[in-house]
C-alpha atoms as a PDB file:
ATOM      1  CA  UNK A   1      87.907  97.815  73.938  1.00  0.00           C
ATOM      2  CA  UNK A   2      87.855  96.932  77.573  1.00  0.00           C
ATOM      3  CA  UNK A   3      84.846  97.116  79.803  1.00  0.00           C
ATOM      4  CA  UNK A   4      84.592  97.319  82.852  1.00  0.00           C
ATOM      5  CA  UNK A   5      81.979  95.071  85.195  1.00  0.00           C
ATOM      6  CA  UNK A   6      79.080  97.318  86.770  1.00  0.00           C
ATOM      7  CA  UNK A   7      79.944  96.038  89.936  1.00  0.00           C
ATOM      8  CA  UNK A   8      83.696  97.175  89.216  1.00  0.00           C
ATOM      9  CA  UNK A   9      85.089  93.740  90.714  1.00  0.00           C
ATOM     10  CA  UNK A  10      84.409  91.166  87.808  1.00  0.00           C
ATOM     11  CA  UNK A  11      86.442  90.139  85.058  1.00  0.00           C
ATOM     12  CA  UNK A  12      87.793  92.609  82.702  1.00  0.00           C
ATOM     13  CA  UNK A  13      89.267  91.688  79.557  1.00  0.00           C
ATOM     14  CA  UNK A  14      92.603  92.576  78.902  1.00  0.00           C
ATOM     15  CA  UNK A  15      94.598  91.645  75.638  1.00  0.00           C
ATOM     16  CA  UNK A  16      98.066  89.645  75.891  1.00  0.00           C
ATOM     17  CA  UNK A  17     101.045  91.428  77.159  1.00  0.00           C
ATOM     18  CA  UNK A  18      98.872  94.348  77.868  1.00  0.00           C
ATOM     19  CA  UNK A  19      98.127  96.605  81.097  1.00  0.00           C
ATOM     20  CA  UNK A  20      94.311  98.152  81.609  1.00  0.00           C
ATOM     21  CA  UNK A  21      94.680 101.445  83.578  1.00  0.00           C
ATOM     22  CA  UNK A  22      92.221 103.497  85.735  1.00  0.00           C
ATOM     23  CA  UNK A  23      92.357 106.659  83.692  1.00  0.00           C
ATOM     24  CA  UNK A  24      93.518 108.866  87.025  1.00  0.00           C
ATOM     25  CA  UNK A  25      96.705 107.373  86.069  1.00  0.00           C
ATOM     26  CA  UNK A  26      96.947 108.760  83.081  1.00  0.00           C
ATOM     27  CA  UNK A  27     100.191 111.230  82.649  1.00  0.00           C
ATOM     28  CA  UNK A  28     101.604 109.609  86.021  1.00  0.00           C
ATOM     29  CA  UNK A  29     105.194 109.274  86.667  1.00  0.00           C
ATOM     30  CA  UNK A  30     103.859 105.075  87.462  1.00  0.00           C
ATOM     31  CA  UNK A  31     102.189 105.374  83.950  1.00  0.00           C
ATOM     32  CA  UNK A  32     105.379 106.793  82.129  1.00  0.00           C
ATOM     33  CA  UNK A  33     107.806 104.721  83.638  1.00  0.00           C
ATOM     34  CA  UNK A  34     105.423 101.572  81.519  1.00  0.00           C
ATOM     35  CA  UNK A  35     105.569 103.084  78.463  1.00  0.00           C
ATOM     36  CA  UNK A  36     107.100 101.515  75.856  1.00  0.00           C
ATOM     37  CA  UNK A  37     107.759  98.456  77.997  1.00  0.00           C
ATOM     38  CA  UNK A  38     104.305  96.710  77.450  1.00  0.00           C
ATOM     39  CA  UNK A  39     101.108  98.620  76.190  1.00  0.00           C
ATOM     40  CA  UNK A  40      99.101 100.370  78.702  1.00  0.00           C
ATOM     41  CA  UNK A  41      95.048 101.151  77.819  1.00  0.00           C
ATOM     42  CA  UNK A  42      93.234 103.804  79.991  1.00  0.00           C
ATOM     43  CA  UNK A  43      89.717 103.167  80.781  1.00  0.00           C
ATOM     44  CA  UNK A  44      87.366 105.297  83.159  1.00  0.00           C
ATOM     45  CA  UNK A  45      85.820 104.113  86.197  1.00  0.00           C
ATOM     46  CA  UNK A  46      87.571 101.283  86.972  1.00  0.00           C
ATOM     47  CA  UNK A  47      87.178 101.567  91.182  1.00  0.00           C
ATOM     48  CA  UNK A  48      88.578  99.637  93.225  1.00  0.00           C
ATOM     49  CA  UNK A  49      91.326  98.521  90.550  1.00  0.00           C
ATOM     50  CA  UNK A  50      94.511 100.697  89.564  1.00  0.00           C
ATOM     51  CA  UNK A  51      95.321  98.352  87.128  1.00  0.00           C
ATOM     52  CA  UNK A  52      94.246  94.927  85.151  1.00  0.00           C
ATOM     53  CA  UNK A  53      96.948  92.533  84.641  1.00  0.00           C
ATOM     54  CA  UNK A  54      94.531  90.231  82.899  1.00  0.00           C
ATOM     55  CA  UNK A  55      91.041  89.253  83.265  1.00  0.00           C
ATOM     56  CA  UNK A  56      91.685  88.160  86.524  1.00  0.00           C
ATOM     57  CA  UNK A  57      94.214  89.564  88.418  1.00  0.00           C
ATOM     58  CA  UNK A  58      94.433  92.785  89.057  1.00  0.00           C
ATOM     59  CA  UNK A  59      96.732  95.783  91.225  1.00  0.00           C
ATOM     60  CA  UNK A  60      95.489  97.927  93.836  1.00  0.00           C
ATOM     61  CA  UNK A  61      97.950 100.963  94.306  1.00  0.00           C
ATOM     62  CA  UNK A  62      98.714 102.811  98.080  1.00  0.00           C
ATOM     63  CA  UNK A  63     100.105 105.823  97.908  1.00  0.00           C
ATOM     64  CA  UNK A  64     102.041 107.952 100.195  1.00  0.00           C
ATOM     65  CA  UNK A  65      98.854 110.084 100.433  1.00  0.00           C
ATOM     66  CA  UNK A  66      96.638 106.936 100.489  1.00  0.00           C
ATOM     67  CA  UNK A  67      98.194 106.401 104.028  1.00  0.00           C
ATOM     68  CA  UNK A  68      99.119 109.723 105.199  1.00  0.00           C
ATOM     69  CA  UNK A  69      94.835 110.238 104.596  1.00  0.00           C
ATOM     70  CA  UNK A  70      93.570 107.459 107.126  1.00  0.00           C
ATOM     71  CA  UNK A  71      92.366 104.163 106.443  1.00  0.00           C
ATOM     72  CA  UNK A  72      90.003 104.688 103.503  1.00  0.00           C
ATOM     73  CA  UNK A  73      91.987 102.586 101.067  1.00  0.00           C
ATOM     74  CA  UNK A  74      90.676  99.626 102.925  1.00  0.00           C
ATOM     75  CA  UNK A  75      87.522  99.980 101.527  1.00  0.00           C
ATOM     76  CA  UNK A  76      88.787  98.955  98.153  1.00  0.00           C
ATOM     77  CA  UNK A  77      90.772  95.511  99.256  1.00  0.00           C
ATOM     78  CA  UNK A  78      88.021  94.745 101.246  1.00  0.00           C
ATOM     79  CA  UNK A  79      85.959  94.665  97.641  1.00  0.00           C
ATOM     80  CA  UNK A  80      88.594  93.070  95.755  1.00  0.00           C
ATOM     81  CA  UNK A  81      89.335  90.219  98.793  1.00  0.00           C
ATOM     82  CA  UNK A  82      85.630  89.686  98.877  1.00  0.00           C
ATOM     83  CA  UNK A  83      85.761  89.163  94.834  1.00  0.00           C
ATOM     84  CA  UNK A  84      85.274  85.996  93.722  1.00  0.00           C
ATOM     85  CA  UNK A  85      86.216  86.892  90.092  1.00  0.00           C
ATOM     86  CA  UNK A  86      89.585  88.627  90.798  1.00  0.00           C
ATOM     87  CA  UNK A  87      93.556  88.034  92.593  1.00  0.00           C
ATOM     88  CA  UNK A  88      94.219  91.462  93.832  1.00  0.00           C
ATOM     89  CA  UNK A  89      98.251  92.423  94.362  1.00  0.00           C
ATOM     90  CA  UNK A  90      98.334  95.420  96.731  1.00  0.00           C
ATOM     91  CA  UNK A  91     101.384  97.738  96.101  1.00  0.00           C
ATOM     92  CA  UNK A  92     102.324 100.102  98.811  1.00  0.00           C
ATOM     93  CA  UNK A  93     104.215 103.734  98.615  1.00  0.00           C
ATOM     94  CA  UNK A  94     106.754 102.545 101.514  1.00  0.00           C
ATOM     95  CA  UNK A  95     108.686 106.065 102.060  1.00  0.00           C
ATOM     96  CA  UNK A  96     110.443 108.206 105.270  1.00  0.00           C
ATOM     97  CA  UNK A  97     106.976 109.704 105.421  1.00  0.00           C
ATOM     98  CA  UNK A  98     104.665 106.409 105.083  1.00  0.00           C
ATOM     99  CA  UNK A  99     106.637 104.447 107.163  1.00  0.00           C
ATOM    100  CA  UNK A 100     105.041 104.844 110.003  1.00  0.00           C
ATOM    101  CA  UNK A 101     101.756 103.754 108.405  1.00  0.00           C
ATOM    102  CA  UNK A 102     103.484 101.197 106.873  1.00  0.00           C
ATOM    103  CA  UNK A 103     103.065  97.964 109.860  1.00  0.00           C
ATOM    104  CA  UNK A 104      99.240  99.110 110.126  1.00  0.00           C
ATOM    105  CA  UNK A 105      98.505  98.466 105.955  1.00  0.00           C
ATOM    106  CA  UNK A 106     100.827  95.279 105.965  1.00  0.00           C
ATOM    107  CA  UNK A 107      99.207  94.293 108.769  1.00  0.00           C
ATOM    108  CA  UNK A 108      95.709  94.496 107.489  1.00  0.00           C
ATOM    109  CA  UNK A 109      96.658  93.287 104.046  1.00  0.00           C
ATOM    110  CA  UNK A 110      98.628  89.963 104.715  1.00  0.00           C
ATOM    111  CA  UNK A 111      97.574  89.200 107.832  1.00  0.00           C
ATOM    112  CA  UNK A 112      93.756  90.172 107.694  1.00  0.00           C
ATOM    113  CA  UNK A 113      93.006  89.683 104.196  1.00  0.00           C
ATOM    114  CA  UNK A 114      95.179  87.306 103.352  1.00  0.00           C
ATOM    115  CA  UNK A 115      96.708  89.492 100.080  1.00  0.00           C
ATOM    116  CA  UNK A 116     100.207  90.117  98.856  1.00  0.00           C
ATOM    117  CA  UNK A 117     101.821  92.943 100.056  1.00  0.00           C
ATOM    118  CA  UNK A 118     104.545  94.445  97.988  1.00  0.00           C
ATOM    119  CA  UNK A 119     105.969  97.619  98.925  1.00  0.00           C
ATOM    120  CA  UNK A 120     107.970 100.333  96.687  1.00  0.00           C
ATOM    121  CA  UNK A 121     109.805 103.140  97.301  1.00  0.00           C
ATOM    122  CA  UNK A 122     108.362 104.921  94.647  1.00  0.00           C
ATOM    123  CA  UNK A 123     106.251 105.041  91.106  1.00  0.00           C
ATOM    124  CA  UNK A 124     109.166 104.126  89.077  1.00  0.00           C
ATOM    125  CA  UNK A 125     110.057 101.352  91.209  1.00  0.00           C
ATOM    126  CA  UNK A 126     106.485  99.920  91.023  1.00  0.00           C
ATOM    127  CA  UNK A 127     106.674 100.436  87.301  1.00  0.00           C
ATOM    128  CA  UNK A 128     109.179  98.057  87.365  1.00  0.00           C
ATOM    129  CA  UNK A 129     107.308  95.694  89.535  1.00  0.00           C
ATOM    130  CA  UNK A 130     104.172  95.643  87.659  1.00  0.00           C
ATOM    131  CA  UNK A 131     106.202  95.307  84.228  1.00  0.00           C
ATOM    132  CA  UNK A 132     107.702  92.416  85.597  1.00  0.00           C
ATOM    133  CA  UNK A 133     104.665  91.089  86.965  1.00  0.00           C
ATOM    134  CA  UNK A 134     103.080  91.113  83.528  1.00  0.00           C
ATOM    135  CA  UNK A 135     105.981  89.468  81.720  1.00  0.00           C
ATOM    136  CA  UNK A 136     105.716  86.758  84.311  1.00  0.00           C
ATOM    137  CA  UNK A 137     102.515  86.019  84.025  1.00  0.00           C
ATOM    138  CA  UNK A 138     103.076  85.982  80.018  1.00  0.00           C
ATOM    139  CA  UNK A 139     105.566  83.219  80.567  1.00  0.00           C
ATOM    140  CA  UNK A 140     103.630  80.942  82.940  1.00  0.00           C
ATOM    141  CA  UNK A 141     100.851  82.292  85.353  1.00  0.00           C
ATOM    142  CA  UNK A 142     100.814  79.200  87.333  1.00  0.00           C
ATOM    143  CA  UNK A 143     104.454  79.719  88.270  1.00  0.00           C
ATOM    144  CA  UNK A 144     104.061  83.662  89.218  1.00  0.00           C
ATOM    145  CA  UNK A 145     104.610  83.653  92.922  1.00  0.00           C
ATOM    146  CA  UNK A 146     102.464  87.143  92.979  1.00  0.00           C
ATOM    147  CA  UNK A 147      99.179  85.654  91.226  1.00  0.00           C
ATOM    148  CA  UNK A 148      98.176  82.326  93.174  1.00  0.00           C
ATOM    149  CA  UNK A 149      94.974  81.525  93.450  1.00  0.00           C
ATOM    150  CA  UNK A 150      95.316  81.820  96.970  1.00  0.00           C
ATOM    151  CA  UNK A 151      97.814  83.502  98.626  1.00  0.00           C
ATOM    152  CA  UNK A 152      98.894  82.638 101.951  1.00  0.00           C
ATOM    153  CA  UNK A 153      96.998  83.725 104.981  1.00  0.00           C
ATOM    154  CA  UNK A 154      98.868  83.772 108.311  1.00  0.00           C
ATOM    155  CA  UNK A 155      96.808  82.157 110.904  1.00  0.00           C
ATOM    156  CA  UNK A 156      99.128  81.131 113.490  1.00  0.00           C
ATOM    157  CA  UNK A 157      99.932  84.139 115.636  1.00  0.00           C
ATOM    158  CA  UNK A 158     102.288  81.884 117.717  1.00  0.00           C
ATOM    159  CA  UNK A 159     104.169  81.124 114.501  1.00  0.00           C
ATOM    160  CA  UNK A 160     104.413  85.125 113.257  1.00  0.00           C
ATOM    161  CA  UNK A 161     105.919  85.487 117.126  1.00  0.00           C
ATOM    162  CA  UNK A 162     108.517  82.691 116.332  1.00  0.00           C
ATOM    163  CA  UNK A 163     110.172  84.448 113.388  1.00  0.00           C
ATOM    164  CA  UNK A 164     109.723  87.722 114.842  1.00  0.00           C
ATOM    165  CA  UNK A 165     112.270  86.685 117.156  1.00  0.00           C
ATOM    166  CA  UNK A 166     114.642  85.657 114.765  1.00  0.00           C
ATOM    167  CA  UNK A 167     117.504  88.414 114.692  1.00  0.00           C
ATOM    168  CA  UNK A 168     117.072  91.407 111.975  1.00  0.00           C
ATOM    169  CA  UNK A 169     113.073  89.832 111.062  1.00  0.00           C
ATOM    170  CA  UNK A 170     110.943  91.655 113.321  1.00  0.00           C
ATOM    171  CA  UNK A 171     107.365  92.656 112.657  1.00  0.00           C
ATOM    172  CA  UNK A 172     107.739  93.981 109.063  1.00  0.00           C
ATOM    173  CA  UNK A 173     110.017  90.767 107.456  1.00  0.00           C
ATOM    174  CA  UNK A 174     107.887  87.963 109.450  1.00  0.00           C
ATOM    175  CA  UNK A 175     104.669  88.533 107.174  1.00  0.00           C
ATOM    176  CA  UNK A 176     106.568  88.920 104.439  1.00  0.00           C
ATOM    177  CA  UNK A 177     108.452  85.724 105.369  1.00  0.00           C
ATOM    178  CA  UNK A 178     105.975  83.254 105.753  1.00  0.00           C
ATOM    179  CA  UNK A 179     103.904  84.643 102.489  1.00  0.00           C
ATOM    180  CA  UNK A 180     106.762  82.402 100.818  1.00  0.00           C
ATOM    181  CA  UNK A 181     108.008  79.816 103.578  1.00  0.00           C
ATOM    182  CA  UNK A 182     104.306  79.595 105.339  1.00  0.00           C
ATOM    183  CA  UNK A 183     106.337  76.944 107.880  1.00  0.00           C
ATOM    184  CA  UNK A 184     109.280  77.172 110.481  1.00  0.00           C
ATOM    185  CA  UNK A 185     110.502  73.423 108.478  1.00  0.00           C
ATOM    186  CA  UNK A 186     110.155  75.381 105.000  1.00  0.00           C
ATOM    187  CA  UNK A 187     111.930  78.796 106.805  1.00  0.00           C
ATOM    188  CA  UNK A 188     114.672  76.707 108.047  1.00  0.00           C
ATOM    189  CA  UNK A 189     115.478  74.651 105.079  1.00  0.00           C
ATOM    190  CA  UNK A 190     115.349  77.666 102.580  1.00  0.00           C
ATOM    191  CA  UNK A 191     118.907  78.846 101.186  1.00  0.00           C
ATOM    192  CA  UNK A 192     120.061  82.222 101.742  1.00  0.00           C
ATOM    193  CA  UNK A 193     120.100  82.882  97.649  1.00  0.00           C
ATOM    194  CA  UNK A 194     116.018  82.208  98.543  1.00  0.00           C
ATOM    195  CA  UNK A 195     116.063  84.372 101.499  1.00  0.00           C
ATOM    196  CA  UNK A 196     117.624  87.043 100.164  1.00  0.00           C
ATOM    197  CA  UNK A 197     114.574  88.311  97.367  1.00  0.00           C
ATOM    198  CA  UNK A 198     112.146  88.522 100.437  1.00  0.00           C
ATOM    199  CA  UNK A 199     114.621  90.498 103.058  1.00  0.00           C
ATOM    200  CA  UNK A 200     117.783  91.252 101.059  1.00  0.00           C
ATOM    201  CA  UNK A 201     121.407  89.762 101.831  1.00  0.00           C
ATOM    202  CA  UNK A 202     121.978  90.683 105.515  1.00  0.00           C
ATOM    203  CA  UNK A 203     118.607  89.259 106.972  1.00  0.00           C
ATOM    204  CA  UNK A 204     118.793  86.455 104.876  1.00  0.00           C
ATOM    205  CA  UNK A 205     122.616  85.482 106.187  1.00  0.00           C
ATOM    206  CA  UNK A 206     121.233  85.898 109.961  1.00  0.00           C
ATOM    207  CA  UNK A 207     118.368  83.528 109.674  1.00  0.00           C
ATOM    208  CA  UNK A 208     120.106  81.132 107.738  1.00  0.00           C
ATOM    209  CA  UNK A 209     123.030  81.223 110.403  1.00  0.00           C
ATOM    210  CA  UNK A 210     119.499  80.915 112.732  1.00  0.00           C
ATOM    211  CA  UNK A 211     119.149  77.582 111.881  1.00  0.00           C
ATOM    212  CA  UNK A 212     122.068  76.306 110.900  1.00  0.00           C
ATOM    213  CA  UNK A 213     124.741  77.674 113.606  1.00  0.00           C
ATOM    214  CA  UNK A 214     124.297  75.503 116.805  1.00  0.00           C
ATOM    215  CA  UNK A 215     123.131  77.639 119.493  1.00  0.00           C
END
C-alpha cells in the first residue's frame, strides 16, 4: 500500500490515523505496545525512518544499543535533517546504561541539527509517545508542538549558559527548555503548570521562583 521513496527520505504515504513501520520492528515490545491503539503497517526498507507518522513527518528511534554502539545513528538524522520532504522526531532510549551517552545525542540533535529530542525510558513508554503523537496530529497538525515545520535551533551559546545556571536546569533541561521558550522573556513569563511538561514539578517550581523571587 505504502511505498517507500528510492532515496528513502521523500514522502511516504500513510493513511489517516495510521502508523508505517520499518519491518525490523515487527514483533517489538515498541510495536506491541501500538497495537490496537491506532493501526500499524510494516513495510521493508524504510532506512533512515523507524516510523511514518504521515507523509511528512516521520520518527527516528535510538536505542540503548544505538548509543552504547558509537555514533553511527547520526548518519540517519543527518539524512532526515538534510530532507527537504520530511520533519524528523528523534526518540531516544534514555536508561542507567545510556545515560552517559545521553548529553552527547541531545547535544548533536537539538543543538546541531536543530531536531526534537524526546527521550523515553523505554519501548512502552515511546509507544505511548508516538500514539499520542499521532492522535495529535489527527486533531490539528499545526498545533502539535512535536511536528513544526521548523523546530527551534539554539544558536545563542551565551543564552544555553544563562539557563544552565538556573538551579536544578543544567546541561540536559536547558536544550530542552528553550525548544519551547526559545527566549529568557518567554522562560521567565511561562507558568509553572507550562514548565512542568518539559522538566517535571520540582524544576519547574525553582525556575519559576528564578524569576519571580527577588534575589
Amino acid at each position: 500500500m505504502a511505498r517507500n521513496p528510492s532515496d528513502g527520505t521523500g514522502p511516504m504515504h500513510v493513511p489517516f490515523g495510521h502508523v508505517v513501520a520499518n519491518e525490523k520492528w515487527r514483533g517489538s515490545q515498541l510495536a506491541q505496545g501500538m497495537q490496537g491503539k491506532i493501526k500499524l503497517i510494516f513495510e521493508d526498507d524504510l532506512t533512515p525512518v523507524d516510523f511514518y507518522l504521515s507523509s511528512k513527518s516521520c520518527v527516528l528511534y535510538i536505542t540503548e544499543a544505538d548509543l552504547v554502539a558509537g555514533n553511527g545513528y547520526r548518519k540517519r538524522l543527518v539524512r532526515v535533517r538534510n530532507s527537504s520532504n520530511l520533519q524528523g522526531i528523534v526518540v531516544v532510549e534514555k536508561t542507567q546504561m545510556s545515560e552517559q551517552y545521553f548529553l552527547a545525542v541531545q547535544k548533536f540533535t537539538v543543538l546541531d541539527l536543530g531536531m526534537v529530542l524526546l527521550p523515553v525510558a523505554s519501548q512502552m513508554e515511546a509507544s505511548c509517545l508516538i500514539i499520542q503523537l499521532v492522535q495529535e496530529q489527527t486533531k490539528e497538525p499545526s498545533r502539535n508542538p512535536f511536528l513544526r515545520k521548523k523546530p527551534a535551533v539554539i544558536s545563542e551559546p551565551s543564552l544555553l549558559r544563562t539557563v544552565q545556571q538556573i538551579p536544578g536546569v543544567g546541561k540536559v533541561k536547558a536544550p530542552l527548555l528553550l525548544q519551547k521558550f526559545p527566549s529568557i522573556q518567554q522562560l521567565s513569563n511561562a507558568s509553572i503548570q507550562e514548565l512542568e511538561p518539559v522538566v517535571g514539578p520540582a524544576v519547574a517550581q525553582h525556575i519559576h521562583a528564578f524569576f519571580t523571587q527577588p534575589r
